[in-house]
Every structure is written in C-alpha cells, then in structure tokens.
C-alpha atoms as a PDB file:
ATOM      1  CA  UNK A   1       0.000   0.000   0.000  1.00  0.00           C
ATOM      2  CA  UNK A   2       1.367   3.313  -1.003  1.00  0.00           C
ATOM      3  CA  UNK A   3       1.359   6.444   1.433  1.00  0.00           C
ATOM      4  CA  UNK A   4       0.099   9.481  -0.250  1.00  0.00           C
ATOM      5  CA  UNK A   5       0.204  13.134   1.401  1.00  0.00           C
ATOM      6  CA  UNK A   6      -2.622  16.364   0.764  1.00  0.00           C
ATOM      7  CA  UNK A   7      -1.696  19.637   0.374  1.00  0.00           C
ATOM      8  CA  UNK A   8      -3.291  22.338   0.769  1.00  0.00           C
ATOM      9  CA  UNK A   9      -2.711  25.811  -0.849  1.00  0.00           C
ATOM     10  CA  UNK A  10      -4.386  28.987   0.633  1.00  0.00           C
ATOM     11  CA  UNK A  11      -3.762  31.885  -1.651  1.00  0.00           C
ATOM     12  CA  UNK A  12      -4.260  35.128  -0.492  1.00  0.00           C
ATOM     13  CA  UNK A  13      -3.634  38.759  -2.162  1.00  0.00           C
ATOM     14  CA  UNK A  14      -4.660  42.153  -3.276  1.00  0.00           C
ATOM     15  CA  UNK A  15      -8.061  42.243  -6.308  1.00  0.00           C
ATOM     16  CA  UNK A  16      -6.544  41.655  -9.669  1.00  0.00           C
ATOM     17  CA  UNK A  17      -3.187  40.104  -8.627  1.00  0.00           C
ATOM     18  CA  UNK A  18      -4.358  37.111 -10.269  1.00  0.00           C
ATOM     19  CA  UNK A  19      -4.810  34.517  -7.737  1.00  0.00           C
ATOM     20  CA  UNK A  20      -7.560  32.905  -9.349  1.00  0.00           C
ATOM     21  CA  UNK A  21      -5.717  32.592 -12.880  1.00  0.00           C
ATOM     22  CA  UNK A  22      -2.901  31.293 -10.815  1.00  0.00           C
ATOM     23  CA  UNK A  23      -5.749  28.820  -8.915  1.00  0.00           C
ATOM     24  CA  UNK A  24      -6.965  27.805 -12.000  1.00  0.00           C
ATOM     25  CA  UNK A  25      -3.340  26.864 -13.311  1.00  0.00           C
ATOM     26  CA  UNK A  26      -2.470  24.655 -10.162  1.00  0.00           C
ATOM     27  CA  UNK A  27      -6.119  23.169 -10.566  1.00  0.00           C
ATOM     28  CA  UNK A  28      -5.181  21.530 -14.129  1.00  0.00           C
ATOM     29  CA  UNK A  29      -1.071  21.472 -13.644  1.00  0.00           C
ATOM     30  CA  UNK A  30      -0.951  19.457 -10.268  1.00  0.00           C
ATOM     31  CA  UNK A  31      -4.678  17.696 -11.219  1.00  0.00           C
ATOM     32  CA  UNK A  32      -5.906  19.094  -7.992  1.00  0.00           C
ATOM     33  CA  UNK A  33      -9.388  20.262  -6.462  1.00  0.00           C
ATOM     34  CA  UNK A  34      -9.824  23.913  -6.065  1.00  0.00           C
ATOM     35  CA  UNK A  35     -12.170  25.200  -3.702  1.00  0.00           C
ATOM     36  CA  UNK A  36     -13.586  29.302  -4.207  1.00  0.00           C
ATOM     37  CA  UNK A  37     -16.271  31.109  -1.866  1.00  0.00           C
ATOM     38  CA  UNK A  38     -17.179  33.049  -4.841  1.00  0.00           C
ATOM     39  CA  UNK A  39     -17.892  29.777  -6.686  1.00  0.00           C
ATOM     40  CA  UNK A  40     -19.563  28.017  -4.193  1.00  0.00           C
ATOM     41  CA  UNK A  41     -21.599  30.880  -2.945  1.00  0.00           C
ATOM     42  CA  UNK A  42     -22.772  31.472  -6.882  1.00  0.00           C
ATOM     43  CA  UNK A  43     -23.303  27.922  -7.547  1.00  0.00           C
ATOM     44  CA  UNK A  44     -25.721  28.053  -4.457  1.00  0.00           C
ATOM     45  CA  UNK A  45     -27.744  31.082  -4.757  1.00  0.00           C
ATOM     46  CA  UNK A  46     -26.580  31.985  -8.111  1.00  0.00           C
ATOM     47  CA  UNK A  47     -25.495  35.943  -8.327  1.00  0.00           C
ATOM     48  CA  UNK A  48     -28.168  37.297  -5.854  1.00  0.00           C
ATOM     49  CA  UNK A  49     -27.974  35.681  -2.006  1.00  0.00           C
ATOM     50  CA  UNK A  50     -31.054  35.895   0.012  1.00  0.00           C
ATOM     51  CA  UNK A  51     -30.315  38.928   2.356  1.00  0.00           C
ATOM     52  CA  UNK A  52     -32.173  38.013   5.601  1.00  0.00           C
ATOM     53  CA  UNK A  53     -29.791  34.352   5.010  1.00  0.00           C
ATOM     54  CA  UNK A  54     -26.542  36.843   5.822  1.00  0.00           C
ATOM     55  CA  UNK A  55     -27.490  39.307   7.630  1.00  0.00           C
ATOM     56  CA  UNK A  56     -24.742  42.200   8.920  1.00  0.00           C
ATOM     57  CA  UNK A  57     -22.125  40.052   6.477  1.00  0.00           C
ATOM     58  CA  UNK A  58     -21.761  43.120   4.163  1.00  0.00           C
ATOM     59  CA  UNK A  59     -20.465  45.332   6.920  1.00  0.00           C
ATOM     60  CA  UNK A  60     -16.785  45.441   7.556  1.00  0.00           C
ATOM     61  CA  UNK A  61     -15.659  44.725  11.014  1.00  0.00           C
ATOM     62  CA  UNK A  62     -19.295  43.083  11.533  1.00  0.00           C
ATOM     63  CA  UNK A  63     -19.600  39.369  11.932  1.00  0.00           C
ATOM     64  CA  UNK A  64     -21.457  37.482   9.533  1.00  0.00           C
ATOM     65  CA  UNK A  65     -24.484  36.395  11.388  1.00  0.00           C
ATOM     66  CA  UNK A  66     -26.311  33.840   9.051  1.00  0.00           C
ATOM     67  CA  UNK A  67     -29.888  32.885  10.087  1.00  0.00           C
ATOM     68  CA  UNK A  68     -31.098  29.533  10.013  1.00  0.00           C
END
C-alpha cells in the first residue's frame, strides 16, 4: 500500500493580482481540487444571495451572522 500526502494551498492577495488565474493553473497542472467562496456561494444562490440568510455580512468589522 502506497502512502500518499494532501496539500493544501491557501492563496491570499490584493483584487486583480491574479490569484484565481494562478488557482486555475495549479487546478489543471498538479490535477488538484480547487475550492472558491465566490464559486460556491454562486453555484448556491446563483449571483443574488437571500439577504435576511446573511445578515450584517456586508459590513466590515461586523460578523457574519447567518440565520437559520
């Protein structure tokens, strides 16, 4: 039985520095899984999230609060 090891990559940077073309290039390049809020959020409530769902999250310094 072989051993195999995960790694995981957190990326983190300023808008436009081009972590998500960089993302999508370690995605096909090391045939790995790549994992965006942005993405998931979308693919979930597609481009318009129900508002009383995250309430106080567009605030900054305000903790997202979600509602059940």
């Amino acid at each position: 039985m072989q051993e195999s090891t995960a790694t995981a990559l957190l990326i983190h940077g300023y808008l436009g520095a081009g972590k998500t073309t960089l993302a999508r290039r370690l995605e096909v390049e090391q045939a790995a899984s790549r994992f965006t809020h942005d993405e998931w959020m979308r693919s979930l409530y597609d481009d318009d999230p129900p508002e009383t769902r995250f309430l106080g999250c567009s605030s900054r310094g305000t903790p997202c609060a979600s509602v059940s």
